[in-house]
N, C-alpha and C. Protein backbone atom coordinates (compact mmCIF):
# COMPACT_ATOMS: atom_id res chain seq x y z
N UNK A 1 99.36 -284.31 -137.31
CA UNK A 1 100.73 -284.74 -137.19
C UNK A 1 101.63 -283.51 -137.02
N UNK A 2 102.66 -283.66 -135.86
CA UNK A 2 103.68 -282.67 -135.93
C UNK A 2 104.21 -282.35 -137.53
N UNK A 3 104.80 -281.12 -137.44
CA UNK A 3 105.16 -280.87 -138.44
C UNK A 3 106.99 -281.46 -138.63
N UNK A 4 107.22 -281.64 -139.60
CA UNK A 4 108.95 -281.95 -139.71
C UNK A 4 109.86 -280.49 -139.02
N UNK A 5 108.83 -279.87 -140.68
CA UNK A 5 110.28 -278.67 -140.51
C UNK A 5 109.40 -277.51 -141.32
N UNK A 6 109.39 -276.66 -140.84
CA UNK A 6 108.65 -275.32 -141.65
C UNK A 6 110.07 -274.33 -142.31
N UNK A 7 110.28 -274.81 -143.49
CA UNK A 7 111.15 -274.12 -144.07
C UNK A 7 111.12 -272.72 -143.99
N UNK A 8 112.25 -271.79 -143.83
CA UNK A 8 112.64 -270.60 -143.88
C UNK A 8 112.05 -269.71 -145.57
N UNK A 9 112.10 -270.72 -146.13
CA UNK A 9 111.48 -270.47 -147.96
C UNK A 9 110.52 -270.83 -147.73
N UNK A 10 109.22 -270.88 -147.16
CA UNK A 10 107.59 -271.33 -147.01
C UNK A 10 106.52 -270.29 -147.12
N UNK A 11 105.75 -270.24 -148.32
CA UNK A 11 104.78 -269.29 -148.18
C UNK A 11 103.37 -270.19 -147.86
N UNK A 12 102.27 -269.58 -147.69
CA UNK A 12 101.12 -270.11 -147.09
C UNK A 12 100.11 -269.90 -148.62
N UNK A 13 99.91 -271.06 -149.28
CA UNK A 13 98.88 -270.22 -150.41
C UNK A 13 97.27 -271.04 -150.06
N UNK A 14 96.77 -269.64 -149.96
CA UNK A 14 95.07 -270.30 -149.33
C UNK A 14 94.06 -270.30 -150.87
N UNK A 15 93.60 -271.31 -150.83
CA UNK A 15 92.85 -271.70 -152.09
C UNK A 15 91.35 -271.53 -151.97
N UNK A 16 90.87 -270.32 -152.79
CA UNK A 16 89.63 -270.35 -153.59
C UNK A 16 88.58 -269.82 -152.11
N UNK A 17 88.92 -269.17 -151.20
CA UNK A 17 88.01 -268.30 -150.26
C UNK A 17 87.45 -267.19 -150.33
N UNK A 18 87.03 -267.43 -151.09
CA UNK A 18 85.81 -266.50 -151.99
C UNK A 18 84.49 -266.55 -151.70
N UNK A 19 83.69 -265.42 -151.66
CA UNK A 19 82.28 -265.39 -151.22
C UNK A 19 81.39 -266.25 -151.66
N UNK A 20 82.03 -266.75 -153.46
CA UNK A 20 80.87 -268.14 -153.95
C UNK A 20 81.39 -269.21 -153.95
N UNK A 21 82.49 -269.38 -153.35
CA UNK A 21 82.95 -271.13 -152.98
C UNK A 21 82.25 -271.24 -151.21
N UNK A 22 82.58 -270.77 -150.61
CA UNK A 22 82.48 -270.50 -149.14
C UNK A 22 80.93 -270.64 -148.62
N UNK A 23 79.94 -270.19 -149.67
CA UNK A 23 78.55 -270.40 -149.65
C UNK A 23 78.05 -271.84 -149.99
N UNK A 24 79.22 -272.48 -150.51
CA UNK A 24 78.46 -273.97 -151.26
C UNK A 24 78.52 -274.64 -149.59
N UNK A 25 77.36 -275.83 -149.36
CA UNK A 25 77.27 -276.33 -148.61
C UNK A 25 78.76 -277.60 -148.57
N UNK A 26 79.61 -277.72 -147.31
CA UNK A 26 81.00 -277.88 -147.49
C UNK A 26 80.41 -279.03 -146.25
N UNK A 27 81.44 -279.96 -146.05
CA UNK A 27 81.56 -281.08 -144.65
C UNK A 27 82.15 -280.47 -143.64
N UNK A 28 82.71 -279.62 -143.99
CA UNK A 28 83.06 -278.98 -142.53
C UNK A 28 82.68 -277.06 -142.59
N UNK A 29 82.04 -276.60 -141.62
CA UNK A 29 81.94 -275.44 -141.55
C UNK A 29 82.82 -274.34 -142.01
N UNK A 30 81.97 -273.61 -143.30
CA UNK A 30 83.24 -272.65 -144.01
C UNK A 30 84.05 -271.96 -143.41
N UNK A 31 82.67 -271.16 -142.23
CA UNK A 31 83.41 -270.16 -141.13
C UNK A 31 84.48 -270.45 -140.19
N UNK A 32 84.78 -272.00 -140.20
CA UNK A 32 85.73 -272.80 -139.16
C UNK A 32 86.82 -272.64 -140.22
N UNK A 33 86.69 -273.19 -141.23
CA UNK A 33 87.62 -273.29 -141.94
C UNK A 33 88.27 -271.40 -142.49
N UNK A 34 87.73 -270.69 -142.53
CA UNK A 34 88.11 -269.70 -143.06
C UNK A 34 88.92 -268.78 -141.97
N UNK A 35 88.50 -268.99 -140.37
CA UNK A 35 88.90 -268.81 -139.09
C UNK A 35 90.31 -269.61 -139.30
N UNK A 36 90.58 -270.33 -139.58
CA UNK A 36 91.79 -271.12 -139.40
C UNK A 36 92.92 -270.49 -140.47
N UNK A 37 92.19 -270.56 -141.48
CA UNK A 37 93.38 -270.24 -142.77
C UNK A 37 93.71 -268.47 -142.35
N UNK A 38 92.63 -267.49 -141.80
CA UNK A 38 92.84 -266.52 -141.50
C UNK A 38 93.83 -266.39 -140.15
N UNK A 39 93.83 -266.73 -139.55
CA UNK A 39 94.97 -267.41 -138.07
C UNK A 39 96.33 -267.25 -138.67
N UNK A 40 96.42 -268.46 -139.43
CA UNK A 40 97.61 -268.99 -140.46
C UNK A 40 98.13 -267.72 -141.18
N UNK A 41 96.84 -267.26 -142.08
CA UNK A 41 97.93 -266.28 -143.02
C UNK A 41 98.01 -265.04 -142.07
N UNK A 42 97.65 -264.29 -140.99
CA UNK A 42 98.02 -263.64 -139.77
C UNK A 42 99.80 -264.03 -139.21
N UNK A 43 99.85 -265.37 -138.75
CA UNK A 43 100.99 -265.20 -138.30
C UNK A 43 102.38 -265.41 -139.74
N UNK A 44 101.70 -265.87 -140.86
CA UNK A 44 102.72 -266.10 -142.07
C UNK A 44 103.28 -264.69 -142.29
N UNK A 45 102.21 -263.95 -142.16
CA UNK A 45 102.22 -262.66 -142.34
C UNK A 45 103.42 -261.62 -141.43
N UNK A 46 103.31 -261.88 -140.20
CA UNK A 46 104.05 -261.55 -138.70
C UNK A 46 105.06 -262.22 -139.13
N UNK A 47 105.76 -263.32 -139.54
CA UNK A 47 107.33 -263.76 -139.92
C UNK A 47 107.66 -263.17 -141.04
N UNK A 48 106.76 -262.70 -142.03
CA UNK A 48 107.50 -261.98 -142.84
C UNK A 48 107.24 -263.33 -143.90
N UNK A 49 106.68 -264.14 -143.67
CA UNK A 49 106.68 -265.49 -144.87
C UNK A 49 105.47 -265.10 -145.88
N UNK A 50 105.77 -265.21 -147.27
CA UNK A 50 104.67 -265.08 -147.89
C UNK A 50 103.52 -265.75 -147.85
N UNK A 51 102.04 -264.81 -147.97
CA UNK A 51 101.00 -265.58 -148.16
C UNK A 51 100.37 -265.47 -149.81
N UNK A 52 100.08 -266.29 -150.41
CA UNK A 52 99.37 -265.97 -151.79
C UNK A 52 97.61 -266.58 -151.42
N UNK A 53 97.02 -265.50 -152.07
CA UNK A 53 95.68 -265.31 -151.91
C UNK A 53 95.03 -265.92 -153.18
N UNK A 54 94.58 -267.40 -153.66
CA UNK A 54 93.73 -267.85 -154.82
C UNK A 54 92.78 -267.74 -155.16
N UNK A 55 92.12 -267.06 -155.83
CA UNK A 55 90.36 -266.91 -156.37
C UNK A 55 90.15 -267.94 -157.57
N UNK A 56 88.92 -268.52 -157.89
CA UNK A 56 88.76 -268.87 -159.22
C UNK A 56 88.14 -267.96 -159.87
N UNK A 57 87.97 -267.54 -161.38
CA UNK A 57 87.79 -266.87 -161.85
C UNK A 57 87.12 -267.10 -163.30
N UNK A 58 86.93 -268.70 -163.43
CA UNK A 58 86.76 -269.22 -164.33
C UNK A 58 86.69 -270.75 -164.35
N UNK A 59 85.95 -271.25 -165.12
CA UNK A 59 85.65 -272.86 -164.96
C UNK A 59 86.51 -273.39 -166.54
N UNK A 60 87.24 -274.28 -166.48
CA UNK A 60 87.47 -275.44 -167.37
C UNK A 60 87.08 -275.73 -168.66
N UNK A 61 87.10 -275.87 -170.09
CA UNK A 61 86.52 -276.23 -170.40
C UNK A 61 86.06 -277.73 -171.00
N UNK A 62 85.71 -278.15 -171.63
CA UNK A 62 85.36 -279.65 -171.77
C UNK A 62 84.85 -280.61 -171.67
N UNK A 63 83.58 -281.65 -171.85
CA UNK A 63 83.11 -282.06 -171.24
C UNK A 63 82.78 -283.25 -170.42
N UNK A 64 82.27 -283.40 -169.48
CA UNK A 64 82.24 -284.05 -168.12
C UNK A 64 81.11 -285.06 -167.91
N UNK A 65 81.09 -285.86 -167.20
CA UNK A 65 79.74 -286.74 -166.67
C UNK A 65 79.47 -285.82 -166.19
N UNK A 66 79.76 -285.22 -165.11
CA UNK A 66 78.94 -284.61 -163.88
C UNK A 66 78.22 -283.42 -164.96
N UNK A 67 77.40 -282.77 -164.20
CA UNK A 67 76.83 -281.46 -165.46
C UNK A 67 77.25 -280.92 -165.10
N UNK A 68 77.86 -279.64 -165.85
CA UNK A 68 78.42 -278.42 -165.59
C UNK A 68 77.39 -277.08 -165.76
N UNK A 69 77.78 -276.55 -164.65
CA UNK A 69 76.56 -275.24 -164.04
C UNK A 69 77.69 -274.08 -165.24
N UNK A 70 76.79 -272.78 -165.66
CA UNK A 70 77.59 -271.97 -166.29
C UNK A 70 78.11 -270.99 -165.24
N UNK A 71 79.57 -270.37 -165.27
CA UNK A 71 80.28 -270.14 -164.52
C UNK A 71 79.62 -268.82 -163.48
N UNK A 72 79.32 -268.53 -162.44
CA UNK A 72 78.59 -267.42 -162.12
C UNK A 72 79.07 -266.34 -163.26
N UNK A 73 78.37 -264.91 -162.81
CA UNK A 73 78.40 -263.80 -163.74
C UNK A 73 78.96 -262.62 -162.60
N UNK A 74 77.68 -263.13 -161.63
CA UNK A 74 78.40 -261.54 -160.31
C UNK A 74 79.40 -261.78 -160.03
N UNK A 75 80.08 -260.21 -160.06
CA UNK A 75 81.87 -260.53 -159.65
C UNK A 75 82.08 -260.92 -158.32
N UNK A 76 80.63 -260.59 -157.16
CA UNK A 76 80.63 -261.01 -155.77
C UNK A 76 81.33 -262.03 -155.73
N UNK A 77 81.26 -263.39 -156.39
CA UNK A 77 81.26 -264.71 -156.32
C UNK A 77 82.80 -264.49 -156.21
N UNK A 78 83.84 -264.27 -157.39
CA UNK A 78 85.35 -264.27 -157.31
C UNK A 78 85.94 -263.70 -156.09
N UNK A 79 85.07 -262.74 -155.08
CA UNK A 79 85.80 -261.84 -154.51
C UNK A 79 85.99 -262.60 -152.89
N UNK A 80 87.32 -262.06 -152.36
CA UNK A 80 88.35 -263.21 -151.73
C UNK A 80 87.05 -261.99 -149.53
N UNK A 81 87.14 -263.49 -149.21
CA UNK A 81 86.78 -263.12 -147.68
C UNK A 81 87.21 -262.10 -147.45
N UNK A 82 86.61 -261.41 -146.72
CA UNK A 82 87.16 -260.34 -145.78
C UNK A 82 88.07 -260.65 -144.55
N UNK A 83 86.99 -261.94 -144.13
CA UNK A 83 88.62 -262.21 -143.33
C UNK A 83 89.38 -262.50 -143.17
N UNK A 84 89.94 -262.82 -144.44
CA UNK A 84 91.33 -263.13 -144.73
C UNK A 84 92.25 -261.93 -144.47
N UNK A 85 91.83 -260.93 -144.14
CA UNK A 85 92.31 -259.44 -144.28
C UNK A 85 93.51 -259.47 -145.20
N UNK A 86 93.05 -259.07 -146.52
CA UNK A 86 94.36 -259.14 -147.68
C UNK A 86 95.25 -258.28 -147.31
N UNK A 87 96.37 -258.38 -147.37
CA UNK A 87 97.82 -257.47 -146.94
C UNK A 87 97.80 -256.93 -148.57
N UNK A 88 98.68 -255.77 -148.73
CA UNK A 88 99.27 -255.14 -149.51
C UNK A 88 100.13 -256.45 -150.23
N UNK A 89 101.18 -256.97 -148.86
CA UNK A 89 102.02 -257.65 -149.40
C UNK A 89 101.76 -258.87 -149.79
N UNK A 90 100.85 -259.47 -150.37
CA UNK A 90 100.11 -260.66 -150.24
C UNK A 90 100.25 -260.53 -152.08
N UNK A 91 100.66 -262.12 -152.27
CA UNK A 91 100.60 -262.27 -153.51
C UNK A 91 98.88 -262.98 -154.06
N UNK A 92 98.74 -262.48 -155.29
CA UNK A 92 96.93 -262.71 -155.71
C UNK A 92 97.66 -263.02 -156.66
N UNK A 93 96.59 -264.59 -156.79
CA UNK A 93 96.36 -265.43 -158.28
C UNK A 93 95.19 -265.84 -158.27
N UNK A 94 94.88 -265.41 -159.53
CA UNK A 94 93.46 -265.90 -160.60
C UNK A 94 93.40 -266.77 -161.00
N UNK A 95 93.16 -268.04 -160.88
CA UNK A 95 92.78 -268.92 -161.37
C UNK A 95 91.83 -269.28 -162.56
N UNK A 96 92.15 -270.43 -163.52
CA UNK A 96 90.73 -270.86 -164.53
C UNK A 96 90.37 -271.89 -164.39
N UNK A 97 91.31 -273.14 -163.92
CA UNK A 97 91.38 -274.09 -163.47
C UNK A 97 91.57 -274.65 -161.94
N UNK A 98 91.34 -275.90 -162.07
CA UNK A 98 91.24 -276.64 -160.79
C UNK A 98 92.35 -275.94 -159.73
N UNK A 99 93.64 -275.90 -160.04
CA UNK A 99 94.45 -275.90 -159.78
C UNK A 99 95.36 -274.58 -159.57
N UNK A 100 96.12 -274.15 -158.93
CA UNK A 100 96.29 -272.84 -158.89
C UNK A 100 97.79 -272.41 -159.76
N UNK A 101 98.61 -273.25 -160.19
CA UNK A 101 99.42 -273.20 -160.88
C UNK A 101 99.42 -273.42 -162.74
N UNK A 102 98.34 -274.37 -163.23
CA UNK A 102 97.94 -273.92 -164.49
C UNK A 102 97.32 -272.87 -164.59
N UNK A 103 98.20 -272.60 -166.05
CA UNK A 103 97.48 -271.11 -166.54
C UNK A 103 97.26 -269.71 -165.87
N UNK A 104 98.08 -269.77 -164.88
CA UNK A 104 98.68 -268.73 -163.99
C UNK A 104 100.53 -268.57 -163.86
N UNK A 105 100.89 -267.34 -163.43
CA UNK A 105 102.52 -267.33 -163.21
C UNK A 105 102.98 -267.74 -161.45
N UNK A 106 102.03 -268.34 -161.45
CA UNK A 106 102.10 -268.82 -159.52
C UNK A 106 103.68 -269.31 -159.56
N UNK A 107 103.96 -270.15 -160.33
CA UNK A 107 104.98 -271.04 -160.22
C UNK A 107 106.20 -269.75 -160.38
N UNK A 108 105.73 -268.88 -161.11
CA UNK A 108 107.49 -267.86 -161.55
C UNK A 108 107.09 -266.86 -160.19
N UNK A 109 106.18 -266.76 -159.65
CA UNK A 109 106.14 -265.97 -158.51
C UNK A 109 107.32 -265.77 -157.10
N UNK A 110 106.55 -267.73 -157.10
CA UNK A 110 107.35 -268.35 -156.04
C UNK A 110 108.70 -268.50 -156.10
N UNK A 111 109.17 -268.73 -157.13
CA UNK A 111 110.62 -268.65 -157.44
C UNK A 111 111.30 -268.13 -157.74
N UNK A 112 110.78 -266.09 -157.65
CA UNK A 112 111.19 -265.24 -157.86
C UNK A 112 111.61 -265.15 -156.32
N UNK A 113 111.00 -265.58 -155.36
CA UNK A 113 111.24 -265.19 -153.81
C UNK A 113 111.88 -266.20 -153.25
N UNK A 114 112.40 -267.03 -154.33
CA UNK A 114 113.19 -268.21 -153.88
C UNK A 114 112.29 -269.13 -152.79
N UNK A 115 111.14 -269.05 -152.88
CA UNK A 115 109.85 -270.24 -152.49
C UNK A 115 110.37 -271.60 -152.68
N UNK A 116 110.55 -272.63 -151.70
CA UNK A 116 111.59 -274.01 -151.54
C UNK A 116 109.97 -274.85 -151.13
N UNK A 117 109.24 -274.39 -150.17
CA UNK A 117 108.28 -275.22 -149.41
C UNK A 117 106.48 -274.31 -149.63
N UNK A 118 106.02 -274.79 -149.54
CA UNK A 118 104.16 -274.14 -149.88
C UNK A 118 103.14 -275.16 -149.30
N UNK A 119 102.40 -274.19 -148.17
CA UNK A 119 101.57 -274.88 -147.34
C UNK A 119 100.24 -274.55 -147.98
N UNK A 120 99.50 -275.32 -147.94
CA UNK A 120 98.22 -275.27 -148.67
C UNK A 120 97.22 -275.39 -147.50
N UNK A 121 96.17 -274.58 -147.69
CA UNK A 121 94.72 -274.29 -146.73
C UNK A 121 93.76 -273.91 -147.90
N UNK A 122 92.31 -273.81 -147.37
CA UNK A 122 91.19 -273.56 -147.93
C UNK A 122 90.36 -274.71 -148.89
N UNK A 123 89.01 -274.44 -149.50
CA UNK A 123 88.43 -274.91 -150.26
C UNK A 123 88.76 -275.91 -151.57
N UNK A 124 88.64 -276.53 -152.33
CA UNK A 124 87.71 -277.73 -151.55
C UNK A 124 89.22 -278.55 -151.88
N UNK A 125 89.28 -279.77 -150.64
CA UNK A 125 90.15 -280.47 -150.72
C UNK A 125 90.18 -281.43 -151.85
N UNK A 126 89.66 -281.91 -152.21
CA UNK A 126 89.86 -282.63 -153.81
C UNK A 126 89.83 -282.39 -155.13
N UNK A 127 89.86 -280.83 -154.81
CA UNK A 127 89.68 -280.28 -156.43
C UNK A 127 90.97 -279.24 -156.29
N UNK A 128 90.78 -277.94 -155.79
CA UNK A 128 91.61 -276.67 -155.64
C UNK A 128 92.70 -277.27 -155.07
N UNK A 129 92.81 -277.63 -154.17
CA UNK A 129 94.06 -278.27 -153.18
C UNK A 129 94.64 -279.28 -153.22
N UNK A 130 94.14 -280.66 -153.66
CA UNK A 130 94.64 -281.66 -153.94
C UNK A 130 95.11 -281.20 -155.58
N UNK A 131 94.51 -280.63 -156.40
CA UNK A 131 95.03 -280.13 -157.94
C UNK A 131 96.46 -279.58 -157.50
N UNK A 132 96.16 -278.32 -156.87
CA UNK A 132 97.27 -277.43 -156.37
C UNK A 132 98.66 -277.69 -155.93
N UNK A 133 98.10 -279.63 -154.86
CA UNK A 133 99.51 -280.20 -154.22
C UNK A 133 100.09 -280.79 -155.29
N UNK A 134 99.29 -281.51 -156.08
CA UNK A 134 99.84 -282.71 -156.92
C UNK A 134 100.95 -281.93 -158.00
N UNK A 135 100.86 -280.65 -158.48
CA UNK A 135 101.09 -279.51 -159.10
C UNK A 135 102.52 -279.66 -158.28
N UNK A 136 102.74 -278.58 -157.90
CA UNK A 136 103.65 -278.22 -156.81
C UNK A 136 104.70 -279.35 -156.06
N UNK A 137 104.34 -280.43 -156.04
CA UNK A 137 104.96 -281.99 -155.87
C UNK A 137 106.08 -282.09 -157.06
N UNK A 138 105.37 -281.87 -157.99
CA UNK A 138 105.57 -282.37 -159.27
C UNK A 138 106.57 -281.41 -159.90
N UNK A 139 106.27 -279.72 -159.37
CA UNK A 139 107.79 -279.35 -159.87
C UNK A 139 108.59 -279.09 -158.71
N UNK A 140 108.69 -279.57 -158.08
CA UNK A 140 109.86 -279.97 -156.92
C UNK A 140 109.61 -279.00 -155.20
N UNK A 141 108.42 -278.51 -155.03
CA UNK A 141 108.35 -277.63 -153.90
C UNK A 141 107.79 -278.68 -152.79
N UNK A 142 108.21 -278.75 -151.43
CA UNK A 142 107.64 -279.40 -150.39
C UNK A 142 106.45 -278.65 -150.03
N UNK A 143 105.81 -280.09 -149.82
CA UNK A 143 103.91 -279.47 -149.97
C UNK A 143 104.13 -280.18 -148.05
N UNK A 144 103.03 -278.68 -147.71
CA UNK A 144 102.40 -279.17 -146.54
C UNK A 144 101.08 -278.42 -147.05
N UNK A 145 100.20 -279.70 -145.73
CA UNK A 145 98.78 -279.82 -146.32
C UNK A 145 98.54 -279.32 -144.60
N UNK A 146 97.74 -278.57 -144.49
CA UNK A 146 96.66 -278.28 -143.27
C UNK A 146 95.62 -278.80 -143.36
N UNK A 147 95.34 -280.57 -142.81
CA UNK A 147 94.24 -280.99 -142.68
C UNK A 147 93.04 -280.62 -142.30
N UNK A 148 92.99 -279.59 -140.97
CA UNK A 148 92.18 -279.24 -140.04
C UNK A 148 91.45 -278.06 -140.98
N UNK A 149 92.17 -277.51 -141.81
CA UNK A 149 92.36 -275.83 -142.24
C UNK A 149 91.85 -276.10 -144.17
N UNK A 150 91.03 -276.81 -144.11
CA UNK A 150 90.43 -277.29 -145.41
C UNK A 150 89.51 -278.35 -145.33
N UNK A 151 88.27 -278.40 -146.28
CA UNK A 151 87.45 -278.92 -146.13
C UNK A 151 86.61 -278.83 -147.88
N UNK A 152 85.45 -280.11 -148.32
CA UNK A 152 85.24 -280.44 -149.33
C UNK A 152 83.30 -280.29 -149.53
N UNK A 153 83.31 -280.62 -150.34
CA UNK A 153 82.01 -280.14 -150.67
C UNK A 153 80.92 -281.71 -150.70
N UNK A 154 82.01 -282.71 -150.35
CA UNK A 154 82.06 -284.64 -150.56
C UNK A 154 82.69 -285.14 -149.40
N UNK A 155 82.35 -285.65 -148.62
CA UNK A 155 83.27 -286.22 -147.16
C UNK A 155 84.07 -287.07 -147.62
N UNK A 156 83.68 -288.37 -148.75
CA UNK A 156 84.57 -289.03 -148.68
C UNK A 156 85.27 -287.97 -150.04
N UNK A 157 85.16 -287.75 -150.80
CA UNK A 157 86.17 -287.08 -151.48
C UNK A 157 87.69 -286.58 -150.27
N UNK A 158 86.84 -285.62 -149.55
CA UNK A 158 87.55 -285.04 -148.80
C UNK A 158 88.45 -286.20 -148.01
N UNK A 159 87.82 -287.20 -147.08
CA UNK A 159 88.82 -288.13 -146.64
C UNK A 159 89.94 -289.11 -147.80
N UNK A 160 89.43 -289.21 -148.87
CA UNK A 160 90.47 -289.88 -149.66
C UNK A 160 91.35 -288.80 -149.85
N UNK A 161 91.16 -287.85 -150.36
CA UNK A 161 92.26 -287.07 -150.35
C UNK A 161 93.27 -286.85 -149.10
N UNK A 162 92.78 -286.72 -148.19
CA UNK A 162 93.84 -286.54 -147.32
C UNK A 162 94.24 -288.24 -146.30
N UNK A 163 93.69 -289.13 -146.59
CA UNK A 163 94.55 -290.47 -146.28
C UNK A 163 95.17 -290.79 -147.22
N UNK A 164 94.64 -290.75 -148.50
CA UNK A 164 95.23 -291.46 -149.91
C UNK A 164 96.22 -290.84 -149.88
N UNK A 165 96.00 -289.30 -150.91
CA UNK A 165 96.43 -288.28 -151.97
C UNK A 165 97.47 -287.95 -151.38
N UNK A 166 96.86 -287.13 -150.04
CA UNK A 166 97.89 -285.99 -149.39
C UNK A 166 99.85 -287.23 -148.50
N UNK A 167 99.52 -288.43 -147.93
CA UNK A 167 100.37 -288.57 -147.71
C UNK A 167 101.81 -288.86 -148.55
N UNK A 168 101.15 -289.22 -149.73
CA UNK A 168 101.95 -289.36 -151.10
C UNK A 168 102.43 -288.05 -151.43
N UNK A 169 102.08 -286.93 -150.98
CA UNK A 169 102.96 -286.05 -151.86
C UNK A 169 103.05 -285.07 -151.12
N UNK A 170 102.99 -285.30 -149.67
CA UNK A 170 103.48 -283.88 -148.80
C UNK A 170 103.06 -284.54 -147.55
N UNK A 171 103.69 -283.23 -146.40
CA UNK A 171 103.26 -283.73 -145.55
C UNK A 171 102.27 -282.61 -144.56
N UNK A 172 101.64 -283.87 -143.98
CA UNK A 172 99.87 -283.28 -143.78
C UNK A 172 100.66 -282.56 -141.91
N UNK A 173 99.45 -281.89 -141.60
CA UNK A 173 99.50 -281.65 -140.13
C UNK A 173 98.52 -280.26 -139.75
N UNK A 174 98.48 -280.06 -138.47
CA UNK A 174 96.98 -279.45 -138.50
C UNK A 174 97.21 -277.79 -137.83
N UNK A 175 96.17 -276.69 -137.40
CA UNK A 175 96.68 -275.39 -137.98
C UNK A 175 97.75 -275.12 -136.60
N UNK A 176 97.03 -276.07 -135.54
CA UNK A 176 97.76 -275.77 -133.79
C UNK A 176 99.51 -275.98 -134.43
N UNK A 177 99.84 -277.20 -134.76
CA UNK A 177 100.77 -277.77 -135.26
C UNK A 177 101.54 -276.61 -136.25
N UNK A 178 101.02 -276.24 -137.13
CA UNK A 178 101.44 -274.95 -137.86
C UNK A 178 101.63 -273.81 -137.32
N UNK A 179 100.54 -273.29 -136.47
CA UNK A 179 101.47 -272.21 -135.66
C UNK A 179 101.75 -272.57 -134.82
N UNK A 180 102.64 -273.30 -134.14
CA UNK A 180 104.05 -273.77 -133.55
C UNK A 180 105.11 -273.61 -134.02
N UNK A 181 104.92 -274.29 -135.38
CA UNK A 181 106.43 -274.16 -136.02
C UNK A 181 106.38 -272.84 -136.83
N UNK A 182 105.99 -271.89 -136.78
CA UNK A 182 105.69 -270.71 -137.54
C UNK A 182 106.32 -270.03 -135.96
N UNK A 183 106.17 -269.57 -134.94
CA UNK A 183 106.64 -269.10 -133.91
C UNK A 183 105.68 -268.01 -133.80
């Protein structure tokens, strides 16, 4: 979907592209997906719009049906793509949770730079990103979602999230569409 409006206050925050998310077998090709969000934070970068760079760094605690694996140990795993080519000026958050705004200062970051709008890309759409939008919805920032430019580790996970989740609380559109309105 075309985009509305790419706010002048819009940073790009790419979620969890890290050497041990990026290895899990995903529905859509990591390297496609990591090509795209790298595109994106390239030209966010060229306007001068912020990009924030998300790692996880830590798992949750509590317990779950599903079983929980213990959190890797090699620091390889946390450490963010290369081709994302990290800028100097690039804001980094650590994550412990799903989500990139608990238990991090993401939120006082953005609103130190007067951040109004936050486009979301990367790994996995129903956990990092759908956590991340619902977040960010919720304390008042316009969420755009890059459908094309994210992908899940669950197809249908991944499709409910972005028919269900994503039209409820932002608006979706894909990376061609994004750099358009990025110039």
């Amino acid at each position: 979907m075309p985009l509305s409006q790419l706010e002048k206050n819009a940073a790009l925050v790419v979620i969890d592209l890290q050497h041990g998310i990026v290895a899990l077998p995903t529905v859509h090709p990591s390297a496609d997906i990591v090509a795209k969000c790298a595109a994106l934070a390239r030209a966010f970068r060229a306007k001068r719009h912020p990009v924030v760079l998300v790692n996880v760094v830590e798992a949750a605690p509590g317990r779950t049906d599903a079983p929980k694996h213990p959190f890797p140990t090699d620091p390889r795993f946390a450490e963010l793509v290369p081709e994302l080519e990290a800028a100097p000026s690039d804001m980094r958050v650590s994550k412990q949770r799903w989500g990139a705004f608990q238990t991090t200062d993401l939120d006082a970051q953005l609103r130190a730079k007067g951040i109004t709008q936050i486009v979301l890309v990367g790994i996995a759409t129903s956990i990092g990103i759908e956590s991340t939008a619902r977040y960010a919805s919720e304390l008042g920032y316009d969420v755009v979602l890059v459908t094309d430019a994210m992908t899940d580790l669950v197809a249908s996970a991944h499709e409910n999230s972005i028919n269900t989740i994503f039209p409820r609380i932002g608006e979706t559109t894909s990376t061609d569409e994004l750099l358009k309105a990025v110039g």
